[in-house]
Structure formats: C-alpha cells, structure tokens
Protein backbone atom coordinates (compact mmCIF):
# COMPACT_ATOMS: atom_id res chain seq x y z
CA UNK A 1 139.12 26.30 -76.18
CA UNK A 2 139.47 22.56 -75.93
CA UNK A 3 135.64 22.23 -77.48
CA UNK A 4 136.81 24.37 -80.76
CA UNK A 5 140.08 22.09 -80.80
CA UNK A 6 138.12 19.09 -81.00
CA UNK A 7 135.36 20.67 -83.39
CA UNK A 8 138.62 21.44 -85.39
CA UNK A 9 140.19 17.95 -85.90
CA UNK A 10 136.68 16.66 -86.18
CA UNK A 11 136.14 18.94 -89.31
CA UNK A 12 139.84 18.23 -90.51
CA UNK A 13 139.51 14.73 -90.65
CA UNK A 14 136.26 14.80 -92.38
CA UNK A 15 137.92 16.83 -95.09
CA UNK A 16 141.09 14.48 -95.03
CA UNK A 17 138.14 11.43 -95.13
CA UNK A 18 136.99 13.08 -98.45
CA UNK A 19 140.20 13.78 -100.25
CA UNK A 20 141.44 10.73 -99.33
CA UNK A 21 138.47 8.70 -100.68
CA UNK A 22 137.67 10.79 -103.68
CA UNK A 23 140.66 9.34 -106.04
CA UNK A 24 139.34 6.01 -105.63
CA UNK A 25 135.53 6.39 -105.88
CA UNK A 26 135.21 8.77 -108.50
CA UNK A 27 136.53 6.60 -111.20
CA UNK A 28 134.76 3.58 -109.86
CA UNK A 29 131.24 5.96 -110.08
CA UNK A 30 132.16 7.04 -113.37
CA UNK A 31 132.81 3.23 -114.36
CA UNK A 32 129.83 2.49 -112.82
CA UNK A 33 127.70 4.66 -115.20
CA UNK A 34 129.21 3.61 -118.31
CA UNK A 35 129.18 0.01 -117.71
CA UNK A 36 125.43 0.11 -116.36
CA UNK A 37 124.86 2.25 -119.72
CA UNK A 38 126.02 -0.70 -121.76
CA UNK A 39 124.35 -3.02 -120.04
CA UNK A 40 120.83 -1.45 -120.23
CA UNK A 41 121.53 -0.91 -124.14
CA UNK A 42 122.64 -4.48 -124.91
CA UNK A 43 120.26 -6.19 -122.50
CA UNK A 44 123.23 -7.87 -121.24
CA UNK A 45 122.75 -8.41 -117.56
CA UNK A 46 125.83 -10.52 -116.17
CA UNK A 47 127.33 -9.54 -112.67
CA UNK A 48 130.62 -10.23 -113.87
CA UNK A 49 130.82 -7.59 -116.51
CA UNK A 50 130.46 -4.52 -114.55
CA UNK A 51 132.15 -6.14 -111.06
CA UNK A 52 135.66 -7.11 -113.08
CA UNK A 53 136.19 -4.23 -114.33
CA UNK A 54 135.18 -2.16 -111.91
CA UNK A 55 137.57 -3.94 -109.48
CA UNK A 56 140.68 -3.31 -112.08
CA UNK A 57 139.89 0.51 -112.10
CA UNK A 58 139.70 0.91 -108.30
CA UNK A 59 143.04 -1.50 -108.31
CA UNK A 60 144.49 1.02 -111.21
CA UNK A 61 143.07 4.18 -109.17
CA UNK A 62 145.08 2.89 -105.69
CA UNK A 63 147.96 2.02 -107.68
CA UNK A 64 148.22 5.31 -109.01
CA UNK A 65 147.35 7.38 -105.55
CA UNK A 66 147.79 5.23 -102.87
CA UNK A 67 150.99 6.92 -101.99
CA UNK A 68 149.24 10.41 -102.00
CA UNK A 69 146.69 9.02 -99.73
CA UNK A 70 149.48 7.80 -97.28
CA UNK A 71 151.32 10.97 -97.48
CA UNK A 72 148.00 12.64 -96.49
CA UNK A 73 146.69 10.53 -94.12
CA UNK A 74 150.66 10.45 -92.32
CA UNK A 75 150.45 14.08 -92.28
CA UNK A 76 147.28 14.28 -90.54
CA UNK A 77 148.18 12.03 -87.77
CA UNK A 78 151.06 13.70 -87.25
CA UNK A 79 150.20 16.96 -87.01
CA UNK A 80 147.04 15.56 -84.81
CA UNK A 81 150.22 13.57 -82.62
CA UNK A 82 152.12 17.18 -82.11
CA UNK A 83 149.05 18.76 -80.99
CA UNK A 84 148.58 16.51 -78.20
CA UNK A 85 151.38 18.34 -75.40
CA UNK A 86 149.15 21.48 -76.45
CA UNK A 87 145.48 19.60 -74.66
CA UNK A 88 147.56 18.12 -71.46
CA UNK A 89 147.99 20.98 -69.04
C-alpha cells in the first residue's frame, strides 16, 4: 500500500509540474517561433530582439496566472500535508 501511495503523489505532482508550467512556457514557445521566423526572414540576428520580448510575455503570462499556479500548487501540498497521519501507523 505505502509503494502505490508514493507511486501516487509521484504521478500527481508530475501532472501538477505540467499544469503548472504549461501557462508560462507555451506562450514563450509560441513567441519563440514567431520571433525566430522574423529573424531568419529579415536577416536580422540581434539577441536583444527575441530575449526582450520574450521576457515581457513570460512576465505578462505570470501576471495573468500566477495566482492559478499558487492556488494549484497550495492545493497540492495540502492535500499531500493531510495525507501524512494516513502513512504514520
């Protein structure tokens, strides 16, 4: 029993990992793309231009759900804290 527990909050917090990063670096991918795109077709190749704005879309992105991501990640370790009298015997 203890071995599927732990299997169990390994698996959870992997999924909890991935919807707690996804918000953040799917838009920076997607910026990613499009600035690289527009880079390779103007010849323009200055690091600036695709870190700056890059950095205001992941700032944007957090902005807009960072709070989700607490909630989420608050749940988690609390429901991972209440299981805890459940393992100690």
């Amino acid at each position: 029993m203890d071995q599927d527990f732990f299997i169990d909050v390994a698996q959870r917090a992997l999924w909890i990992l991935a919807l707690g990063s996804a918000p953040i670096l799917i838009p920076a991918l997607i910026a990613g793309v499009v600035l690289g795109m527009v880079q390779a077709a103007t010849s323009i190749n200055e690091q600036t231009l695709s870190f700056v704005p890059k950095l205001i879309i992941v700032a944007i992105a957090l902005a807009v759900s960072g709070s989700s991501i607490m909630i989420l990640l608050a749940d988690f370790t609390r429901d991972l804290f209440a299981q805890i009298p459940l393992l100690v015997r």
